[in-house]
Protein backbone atom coordinates (compact mmCIF):
# COMPACT_ATOMS: atom_id res chain seq x y z
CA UNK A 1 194.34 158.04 276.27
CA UNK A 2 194.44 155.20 278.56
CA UNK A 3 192.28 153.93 281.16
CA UNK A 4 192.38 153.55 284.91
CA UNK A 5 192.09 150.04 286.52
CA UNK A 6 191.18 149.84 289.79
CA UNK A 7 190.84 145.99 291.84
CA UNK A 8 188.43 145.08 294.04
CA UNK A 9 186.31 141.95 295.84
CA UNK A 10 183.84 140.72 293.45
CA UNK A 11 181.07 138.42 294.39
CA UNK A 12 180.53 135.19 292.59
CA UNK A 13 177.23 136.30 291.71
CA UNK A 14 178.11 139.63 290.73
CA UNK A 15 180.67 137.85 288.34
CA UNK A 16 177.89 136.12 287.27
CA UNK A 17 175.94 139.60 286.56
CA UNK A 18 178.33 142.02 285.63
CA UNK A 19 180.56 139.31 282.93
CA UNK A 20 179.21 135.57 282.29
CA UNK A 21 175.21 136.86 281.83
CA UNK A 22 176.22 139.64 279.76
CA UNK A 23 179.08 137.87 278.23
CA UNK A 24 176.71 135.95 277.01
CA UNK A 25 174.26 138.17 275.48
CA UNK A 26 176.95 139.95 273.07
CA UNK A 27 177.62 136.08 271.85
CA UNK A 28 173.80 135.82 270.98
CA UNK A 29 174.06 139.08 269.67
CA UNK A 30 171.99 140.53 272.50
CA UNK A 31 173.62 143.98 273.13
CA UNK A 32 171.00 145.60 274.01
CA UNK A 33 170.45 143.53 277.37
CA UNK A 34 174.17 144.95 278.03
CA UNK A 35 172.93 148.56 277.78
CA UNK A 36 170.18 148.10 279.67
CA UNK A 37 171.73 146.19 282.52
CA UNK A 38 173.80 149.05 282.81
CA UNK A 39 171.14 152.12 282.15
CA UNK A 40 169.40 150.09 284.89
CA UNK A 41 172.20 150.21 287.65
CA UNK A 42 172.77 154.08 286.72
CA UNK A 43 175.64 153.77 284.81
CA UNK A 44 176.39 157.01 282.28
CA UNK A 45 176.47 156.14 278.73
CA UNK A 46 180.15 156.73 278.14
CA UNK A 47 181.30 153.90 280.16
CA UNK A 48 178.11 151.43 279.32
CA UNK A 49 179.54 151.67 275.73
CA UNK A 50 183.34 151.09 277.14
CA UNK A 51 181.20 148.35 279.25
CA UNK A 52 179.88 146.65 276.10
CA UNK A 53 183.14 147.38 274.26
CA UNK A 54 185.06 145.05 276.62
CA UNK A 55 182.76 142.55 276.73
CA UNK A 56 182.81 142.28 273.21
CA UNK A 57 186.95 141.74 272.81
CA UNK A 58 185.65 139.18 275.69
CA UNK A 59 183.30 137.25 273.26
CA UNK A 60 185.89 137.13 270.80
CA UNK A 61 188.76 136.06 273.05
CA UNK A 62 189.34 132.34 272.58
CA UNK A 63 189.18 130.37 275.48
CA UNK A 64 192.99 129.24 275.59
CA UNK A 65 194.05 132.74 275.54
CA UNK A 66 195.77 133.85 277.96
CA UNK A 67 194.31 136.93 280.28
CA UNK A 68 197.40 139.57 280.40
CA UNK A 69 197.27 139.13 275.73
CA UNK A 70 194.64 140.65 275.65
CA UNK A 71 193.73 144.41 274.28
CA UNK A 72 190.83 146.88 273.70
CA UNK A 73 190.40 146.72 269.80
């Protein structure tokens, strides 16, 4: 099954909130910040755990890599 992408404006600061913050918090091993962040903005549980899924392949993409290489694990 794959998954629908849709583009839109993002704020700096919701960049900041929605990937670098939580981003960060898988990297410190901090998931559950990730979950609640979510729970807290109403999001359902089936895509907080997608949420946290891509932010994970994020903390373990190397910085050098390039964007369009990379895949859902």
């Amino acid at each position: 099954m794959g998954y629908d992408v849709s583009f839109h404006p993002i704020s700096p600061e919701e960049m900041q909130e929605w990937y670098f913050t939580p981003l960060s918090w898988v990297q410190q091993g901090q998931e559950e910040k990730v979950l609640a962040l979510a729970t807290q903005h109403g999001m359902e549980d089936f895509y907080a755990k997608k949420y946290l899924d891509t932010l994970r392949v994020g903390a373990e993409t190397e910085p050098d890599e390039l964007f369009d290489n990379f895949t859902l694990r």
